[in-house]
N, C-alpha and C. Protein backbone atom coordinates (compact mmCIF):
# COMPACT_ATOMS: atom_id res chain seq x y z
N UNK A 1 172.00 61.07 174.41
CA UNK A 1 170.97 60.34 173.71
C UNK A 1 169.63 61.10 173.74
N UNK A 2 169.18 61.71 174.68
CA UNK A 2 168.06 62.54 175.27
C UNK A 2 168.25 63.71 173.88
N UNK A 3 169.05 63.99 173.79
CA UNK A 3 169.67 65.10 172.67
C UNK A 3 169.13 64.91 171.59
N UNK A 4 169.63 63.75 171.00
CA UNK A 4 169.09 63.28 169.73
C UNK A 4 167.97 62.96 169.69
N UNK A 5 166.92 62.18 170.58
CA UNK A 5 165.78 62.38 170.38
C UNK A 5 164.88 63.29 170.18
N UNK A 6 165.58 64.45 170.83
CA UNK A 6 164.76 66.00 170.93
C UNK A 6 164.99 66.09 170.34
N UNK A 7 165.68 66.67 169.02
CA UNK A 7 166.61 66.82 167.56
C UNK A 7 165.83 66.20 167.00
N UNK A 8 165.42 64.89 166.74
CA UNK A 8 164.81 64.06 165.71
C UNK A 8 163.19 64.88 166.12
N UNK A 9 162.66 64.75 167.08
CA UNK A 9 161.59 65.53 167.36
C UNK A 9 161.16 66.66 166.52
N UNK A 10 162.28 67.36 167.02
CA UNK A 10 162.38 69.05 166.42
C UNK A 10 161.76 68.44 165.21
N UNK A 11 162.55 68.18 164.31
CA UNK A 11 162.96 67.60 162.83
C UNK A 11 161.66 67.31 161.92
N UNK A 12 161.37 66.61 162.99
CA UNK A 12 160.28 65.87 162.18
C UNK A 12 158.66 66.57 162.69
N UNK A 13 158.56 67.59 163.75
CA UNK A 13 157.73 68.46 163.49
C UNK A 13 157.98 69.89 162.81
N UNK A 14 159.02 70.13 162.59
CA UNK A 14 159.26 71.30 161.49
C UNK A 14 158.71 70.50 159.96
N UNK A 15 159.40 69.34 160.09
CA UNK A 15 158.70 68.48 158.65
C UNK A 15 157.44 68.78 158.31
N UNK A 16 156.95 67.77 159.39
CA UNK A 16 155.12 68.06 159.18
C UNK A 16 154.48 69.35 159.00
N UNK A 17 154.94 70.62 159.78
CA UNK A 17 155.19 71.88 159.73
C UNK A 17 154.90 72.48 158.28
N UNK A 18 156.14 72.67 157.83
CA UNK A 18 156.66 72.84 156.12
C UNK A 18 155.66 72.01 155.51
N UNK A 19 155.53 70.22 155.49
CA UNK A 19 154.53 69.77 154.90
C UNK A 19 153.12 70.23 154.60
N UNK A 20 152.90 70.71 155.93
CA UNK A 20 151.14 71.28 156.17
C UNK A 20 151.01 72.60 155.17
N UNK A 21 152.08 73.71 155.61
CA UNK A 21 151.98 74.92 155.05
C UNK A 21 152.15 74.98 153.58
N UNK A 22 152.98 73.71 152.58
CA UNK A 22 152.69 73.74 151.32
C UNK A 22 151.68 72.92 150.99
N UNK A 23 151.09 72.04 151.62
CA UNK A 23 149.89 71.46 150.71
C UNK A 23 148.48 72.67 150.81
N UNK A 24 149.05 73.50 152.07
CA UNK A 24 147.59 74.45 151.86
C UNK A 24 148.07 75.49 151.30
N UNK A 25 149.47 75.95 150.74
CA UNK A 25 149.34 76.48 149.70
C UNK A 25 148.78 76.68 148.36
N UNK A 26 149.73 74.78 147.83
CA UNK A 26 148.49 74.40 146.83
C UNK A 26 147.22 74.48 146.62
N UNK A 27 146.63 74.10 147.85
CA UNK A 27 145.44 74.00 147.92
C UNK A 27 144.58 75.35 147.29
N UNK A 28 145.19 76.69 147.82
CA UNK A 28 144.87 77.97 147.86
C UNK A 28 144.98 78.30 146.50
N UNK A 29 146.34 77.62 146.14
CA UNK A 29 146.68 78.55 144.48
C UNK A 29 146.30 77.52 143.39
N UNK A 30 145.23 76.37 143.91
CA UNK A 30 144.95 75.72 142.91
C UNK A 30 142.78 76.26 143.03
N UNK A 31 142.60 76.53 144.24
CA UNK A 31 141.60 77.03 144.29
C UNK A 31 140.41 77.98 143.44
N UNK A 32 139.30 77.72 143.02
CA UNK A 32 138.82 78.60 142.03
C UNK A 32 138.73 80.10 143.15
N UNK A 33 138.64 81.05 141.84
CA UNK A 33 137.98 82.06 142.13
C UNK A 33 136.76 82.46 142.80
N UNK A 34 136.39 83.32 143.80
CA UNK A 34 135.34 83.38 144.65
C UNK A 34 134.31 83.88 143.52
N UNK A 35 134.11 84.16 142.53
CA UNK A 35 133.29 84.51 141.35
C UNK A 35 132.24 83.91 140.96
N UNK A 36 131.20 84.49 140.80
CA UNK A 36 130.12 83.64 140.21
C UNK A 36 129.80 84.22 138.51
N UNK A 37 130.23 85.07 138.43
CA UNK A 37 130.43 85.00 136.96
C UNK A 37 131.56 85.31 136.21
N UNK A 38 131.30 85.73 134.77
CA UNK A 38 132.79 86.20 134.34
C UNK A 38 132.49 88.26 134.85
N UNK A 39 133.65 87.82 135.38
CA UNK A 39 134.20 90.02 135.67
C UNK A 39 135.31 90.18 134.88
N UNK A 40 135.36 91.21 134.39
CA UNK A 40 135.95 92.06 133.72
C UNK A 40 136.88 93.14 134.94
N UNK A 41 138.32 92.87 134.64
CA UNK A 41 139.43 93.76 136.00
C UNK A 41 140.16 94.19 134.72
N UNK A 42 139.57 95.56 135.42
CA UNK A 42 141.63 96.73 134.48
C UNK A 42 142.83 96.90 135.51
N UNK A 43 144.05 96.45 134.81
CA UNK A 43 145.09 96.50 135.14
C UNK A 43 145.70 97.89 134.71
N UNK A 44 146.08 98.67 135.30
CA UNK A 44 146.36 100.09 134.74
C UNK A 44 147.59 100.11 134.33
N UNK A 45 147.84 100.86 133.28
CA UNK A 45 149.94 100.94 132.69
C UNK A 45 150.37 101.31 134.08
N UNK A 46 151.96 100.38 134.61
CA UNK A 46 152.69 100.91 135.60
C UNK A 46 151.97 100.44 137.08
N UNK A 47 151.28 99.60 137.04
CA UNK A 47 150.53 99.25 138.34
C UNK A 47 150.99 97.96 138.74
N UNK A 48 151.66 97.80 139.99
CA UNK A 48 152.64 96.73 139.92
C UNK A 48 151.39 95.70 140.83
N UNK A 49 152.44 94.71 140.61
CA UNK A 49 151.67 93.59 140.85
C UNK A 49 151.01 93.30 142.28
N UNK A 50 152.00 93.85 143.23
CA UNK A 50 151.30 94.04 144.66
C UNK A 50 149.96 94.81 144.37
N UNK A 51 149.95 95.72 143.82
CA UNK A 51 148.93 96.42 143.75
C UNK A 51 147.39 96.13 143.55
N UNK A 52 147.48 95.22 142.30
CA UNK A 52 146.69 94.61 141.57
C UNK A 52 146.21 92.93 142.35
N UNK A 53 147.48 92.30 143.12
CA UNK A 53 146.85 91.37 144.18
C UNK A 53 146.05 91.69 145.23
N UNK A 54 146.45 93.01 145.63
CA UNK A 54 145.40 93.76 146.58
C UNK A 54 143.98 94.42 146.09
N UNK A 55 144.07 94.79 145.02
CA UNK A 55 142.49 94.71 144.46
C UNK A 55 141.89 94.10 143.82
N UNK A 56 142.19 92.23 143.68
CA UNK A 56 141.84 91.52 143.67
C UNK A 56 141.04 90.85 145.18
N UNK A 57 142.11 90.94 146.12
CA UNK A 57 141.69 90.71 147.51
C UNK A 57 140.99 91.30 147.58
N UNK A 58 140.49 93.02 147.93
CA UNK A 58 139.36 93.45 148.15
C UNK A 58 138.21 93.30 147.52
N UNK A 59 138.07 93.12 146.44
CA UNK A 59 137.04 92.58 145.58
C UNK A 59 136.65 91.19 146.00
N UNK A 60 137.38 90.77 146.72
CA UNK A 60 137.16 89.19 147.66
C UNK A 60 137.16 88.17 146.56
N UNK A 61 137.83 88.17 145.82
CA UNK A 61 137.75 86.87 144.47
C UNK A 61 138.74 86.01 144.66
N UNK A 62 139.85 86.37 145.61
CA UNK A 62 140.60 85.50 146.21
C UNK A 62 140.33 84.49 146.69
N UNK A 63 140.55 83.14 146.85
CA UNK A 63 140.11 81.90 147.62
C UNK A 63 140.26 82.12 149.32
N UNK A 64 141.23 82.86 149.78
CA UNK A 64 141.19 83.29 151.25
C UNK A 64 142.24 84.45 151.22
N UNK A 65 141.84 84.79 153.26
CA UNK A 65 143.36 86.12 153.35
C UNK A 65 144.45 85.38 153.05
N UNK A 66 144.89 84.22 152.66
CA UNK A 66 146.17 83.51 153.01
C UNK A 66 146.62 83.37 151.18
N UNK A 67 146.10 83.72 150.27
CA UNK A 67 146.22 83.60 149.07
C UNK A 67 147.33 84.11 148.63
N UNK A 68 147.14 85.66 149.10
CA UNK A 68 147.90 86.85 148.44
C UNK A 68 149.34 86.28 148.63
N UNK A 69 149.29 86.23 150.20
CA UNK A 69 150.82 85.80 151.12
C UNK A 69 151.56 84.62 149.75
N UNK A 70 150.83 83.73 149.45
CA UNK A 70 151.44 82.20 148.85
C UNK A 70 151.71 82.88 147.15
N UNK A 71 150.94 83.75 146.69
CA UNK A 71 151.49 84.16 145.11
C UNK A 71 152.44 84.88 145.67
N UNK A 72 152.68 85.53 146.85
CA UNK A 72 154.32 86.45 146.58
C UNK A 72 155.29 85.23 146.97
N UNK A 73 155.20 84.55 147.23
CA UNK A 73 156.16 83.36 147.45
C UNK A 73 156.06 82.48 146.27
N UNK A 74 155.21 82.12 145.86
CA UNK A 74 155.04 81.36 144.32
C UNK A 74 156.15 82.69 143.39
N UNK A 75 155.73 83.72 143.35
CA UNK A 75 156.27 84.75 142.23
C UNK A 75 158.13 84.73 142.43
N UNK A 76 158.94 84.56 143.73
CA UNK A 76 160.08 84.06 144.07
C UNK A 76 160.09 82.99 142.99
N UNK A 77 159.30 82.21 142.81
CA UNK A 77 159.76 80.66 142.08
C UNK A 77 159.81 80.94 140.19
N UNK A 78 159.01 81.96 140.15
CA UNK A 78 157.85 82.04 138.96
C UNK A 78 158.55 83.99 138.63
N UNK A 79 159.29 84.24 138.82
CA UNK A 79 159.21 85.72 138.35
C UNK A 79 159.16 85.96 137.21
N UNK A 80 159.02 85.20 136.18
CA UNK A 80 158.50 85.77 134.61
C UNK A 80 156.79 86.04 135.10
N UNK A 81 156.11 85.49 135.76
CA UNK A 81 155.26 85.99 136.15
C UNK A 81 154.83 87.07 136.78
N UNK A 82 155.57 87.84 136.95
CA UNK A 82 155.33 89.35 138.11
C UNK A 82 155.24 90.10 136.98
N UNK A 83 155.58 90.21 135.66
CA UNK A 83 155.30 91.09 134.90
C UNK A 83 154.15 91.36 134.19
N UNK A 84 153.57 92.28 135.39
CA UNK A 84 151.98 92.31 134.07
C UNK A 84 151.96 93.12 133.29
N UNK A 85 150.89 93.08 132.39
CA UNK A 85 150.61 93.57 131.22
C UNK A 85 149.04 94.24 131.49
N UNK A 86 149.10 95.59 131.21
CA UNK A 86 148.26 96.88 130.94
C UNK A 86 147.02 96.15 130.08
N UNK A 87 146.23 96.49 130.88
CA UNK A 87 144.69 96.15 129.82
C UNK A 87 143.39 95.60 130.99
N UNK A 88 142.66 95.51 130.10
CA UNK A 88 141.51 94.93 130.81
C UNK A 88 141.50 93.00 130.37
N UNK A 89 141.11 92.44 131.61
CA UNK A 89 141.48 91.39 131.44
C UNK A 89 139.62 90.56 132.10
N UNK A 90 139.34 89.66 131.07
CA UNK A 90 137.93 88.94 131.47
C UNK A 90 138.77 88.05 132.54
N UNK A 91 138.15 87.73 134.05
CA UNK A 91 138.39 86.81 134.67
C UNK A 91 137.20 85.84 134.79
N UNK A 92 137.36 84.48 134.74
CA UNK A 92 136.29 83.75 134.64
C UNK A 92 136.22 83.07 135.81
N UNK A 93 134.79 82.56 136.32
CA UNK A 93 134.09 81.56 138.04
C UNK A 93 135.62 80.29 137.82
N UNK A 94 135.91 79.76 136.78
CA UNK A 94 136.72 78.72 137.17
C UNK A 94 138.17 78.94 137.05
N UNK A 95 138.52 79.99 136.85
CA UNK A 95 139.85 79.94 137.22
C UNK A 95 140.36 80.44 138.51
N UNK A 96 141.93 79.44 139.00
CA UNK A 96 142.46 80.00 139.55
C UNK A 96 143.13 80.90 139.70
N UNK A 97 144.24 81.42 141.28
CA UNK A 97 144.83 82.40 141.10
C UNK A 97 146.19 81.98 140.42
N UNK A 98 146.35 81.18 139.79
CA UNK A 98 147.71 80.65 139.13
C UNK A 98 147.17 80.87 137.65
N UNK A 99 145.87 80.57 137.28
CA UNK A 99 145.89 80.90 135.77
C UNK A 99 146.01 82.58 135.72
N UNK A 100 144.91 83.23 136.69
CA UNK A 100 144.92 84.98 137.07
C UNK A 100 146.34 85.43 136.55
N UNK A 101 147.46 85.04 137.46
CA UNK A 101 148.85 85.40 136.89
C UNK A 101 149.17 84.82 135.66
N UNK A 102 149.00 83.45 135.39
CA UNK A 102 149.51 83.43 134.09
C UNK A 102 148.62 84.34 132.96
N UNK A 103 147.46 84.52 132.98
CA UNK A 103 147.08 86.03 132.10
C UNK A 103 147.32 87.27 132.06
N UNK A 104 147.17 87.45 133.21
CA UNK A 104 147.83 88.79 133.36
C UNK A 104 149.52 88.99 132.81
N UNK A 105 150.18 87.85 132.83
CA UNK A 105 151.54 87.60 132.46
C UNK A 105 151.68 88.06 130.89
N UNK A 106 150.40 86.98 129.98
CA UNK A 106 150.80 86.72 129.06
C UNK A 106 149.98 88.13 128.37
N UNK A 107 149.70 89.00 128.63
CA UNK A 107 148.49 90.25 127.84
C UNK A 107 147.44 89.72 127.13
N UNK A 108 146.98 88.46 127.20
CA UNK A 108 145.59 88.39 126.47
C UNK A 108 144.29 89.52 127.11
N UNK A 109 144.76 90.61 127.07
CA UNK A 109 143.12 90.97 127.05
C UNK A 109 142.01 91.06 126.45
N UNK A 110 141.14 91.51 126.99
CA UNK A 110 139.71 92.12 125.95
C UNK A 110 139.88 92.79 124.92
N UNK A 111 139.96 92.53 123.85
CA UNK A 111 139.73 93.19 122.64
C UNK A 111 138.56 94.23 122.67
N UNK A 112 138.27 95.41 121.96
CA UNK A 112 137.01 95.66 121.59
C UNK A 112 136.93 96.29 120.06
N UNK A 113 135.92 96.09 119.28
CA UNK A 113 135.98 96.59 118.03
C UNK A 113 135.07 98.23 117.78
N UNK A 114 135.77 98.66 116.75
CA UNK A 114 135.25 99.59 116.21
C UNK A 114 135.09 99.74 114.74
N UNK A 115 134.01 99.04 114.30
CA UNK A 115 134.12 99.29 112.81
C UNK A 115 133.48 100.77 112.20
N UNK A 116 134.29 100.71 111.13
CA UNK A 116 134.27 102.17 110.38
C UNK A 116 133.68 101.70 108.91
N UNK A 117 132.68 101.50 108.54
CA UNK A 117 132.03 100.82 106.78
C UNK A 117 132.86 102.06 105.85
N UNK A 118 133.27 101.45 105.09
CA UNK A 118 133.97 102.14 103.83
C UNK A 118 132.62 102.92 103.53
N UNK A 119 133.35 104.27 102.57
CA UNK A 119 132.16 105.01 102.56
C UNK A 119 131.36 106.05 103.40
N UNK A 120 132.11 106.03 104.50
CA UNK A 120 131.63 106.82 105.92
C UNK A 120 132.02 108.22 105.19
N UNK A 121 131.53 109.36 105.53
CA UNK A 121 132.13 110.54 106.11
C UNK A 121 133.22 110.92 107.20
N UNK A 122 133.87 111.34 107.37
CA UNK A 122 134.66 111.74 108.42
C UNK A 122 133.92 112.08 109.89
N UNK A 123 132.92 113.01 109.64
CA UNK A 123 132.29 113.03 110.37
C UNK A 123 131.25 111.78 111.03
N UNK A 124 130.83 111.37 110.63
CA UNK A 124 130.32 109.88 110.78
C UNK A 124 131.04 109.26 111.39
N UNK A 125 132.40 108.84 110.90
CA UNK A 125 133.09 108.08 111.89
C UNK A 125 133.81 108.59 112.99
N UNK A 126 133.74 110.28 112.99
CA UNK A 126 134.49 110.41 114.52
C UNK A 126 132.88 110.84 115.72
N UNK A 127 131.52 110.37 114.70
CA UNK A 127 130.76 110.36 116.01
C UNK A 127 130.88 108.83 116.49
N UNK A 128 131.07 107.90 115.53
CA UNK A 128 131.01 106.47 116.00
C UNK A 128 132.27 106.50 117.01
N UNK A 129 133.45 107.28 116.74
CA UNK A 129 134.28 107.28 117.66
C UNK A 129 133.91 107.82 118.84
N UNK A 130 133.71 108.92 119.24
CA UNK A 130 132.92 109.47 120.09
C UNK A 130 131.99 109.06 121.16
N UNK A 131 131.04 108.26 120.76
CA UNK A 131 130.14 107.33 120.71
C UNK A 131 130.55 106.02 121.29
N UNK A 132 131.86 105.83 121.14
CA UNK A 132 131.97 103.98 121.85
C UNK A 132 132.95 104.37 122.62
N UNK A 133 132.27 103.74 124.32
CA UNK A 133 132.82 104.00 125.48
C UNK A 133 134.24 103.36 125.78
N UNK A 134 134.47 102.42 125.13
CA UNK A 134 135.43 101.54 125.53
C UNK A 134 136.89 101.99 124.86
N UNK A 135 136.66 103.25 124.37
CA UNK A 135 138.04 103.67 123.65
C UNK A 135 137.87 104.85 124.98
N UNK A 136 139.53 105.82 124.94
CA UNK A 136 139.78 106.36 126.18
C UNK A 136 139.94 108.06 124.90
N UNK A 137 138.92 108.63 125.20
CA UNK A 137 138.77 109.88 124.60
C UNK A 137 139.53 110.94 124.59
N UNK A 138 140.59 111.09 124.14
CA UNK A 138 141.60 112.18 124.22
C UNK A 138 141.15 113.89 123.41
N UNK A 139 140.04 113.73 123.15
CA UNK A 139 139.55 114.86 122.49
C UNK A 139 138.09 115.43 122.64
N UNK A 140 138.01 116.42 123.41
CA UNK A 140 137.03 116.91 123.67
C UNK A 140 135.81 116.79 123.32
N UNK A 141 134.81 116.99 123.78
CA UNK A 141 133.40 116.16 123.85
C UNK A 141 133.03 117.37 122.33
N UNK A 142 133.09 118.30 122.60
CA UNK A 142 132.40 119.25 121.85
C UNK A 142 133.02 119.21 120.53
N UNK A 143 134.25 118.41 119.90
CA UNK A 143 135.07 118.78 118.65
C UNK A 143 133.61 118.29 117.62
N UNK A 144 134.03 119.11 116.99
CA UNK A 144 133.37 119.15 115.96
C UNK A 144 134.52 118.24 114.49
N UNK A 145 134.02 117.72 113.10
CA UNK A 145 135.09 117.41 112.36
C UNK A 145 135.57 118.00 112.01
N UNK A 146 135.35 119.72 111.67
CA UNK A 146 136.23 120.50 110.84
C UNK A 146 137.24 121.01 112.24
N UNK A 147 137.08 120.78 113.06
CA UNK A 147 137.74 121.29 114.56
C UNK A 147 138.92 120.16 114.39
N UNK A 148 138.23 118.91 114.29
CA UNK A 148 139.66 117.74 114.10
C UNK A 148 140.46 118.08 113.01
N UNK A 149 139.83 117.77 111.73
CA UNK A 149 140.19 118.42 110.67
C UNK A 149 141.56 119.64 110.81
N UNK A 150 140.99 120.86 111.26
CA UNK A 150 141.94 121.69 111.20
C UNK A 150 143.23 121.74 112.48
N UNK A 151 142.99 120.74 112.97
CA UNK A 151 144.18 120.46 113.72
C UNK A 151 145.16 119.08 112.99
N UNK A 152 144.54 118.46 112.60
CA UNK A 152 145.42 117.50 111.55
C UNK A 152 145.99 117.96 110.95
């Protein structure tokens, strides 16, 4: 009889146990972001998701150290979620780390524009190209247009 009481014991503090450790999960992955404004995070092609939870953590935007631990256990439940998507992504003060993954999931990133007005020169528009930081420059600072030109 002594048996079973210890048993029911056990039982019912492993319960409370398990109970405690998922409501402060929730708690964590329903938690806003440590952010006070909107930041802007690049996710690089091929940068897996551990990666990217860890430089989130260091950037401290995490709700605590105990965050990271509960999305790799959420991502067990949720693995259409582990697949991120390449880009720069706006994170905003009110989201959590459960919306964080669901964006990063779904590729909404930052757009940026480059308009070209009909009528340009060639040259004209590869200084406007040139010129806007947010494209990733594969061609030397010094090309000139007839330099592009004669490689086309």
């Amino acid at each position: 009889m002594k048996a079973l009481r210890t048993l029911i014991l056990l039982l019912i503090v492993a319960f409370v146990g398990v109970f405690a450790i998922v409501r402060d999960m929730q708690s964590q992955l329903h938690a806003q972001l440590r952010l006070t404004s909107p930041s802007v995070f690049e996710v690089i092609k091929g940068q897996s998701l551990d990666t990217v939870m860890a430089e989130l953590a260091a950037h401290q935007w995490l709700p605590s150290a105990r965050t990271k631990q509960y999305l790799k256990l959420y991502l067990r439940l949720k693995p259409e979620l582990a697949a991120v998507k390449a880009g720069e992504y706006e994170l905003m003060p009110a989201m959590t780390p459960l919306d964080v993954l669901g964006l990063f999931a779904s590729g909404h990133v930052i757009l940026h524009e480059l308009t070209i007005p009909e009528g340009w020169r060639f040259s004209q528009a590869l200084q406007a190209v040139q010129q806007n930081d947010a494209l990733q420059h594969t061609l030397p600072a010094t090309a000139s247009a007839a330099d592009v030109m004669a490689a086309v």
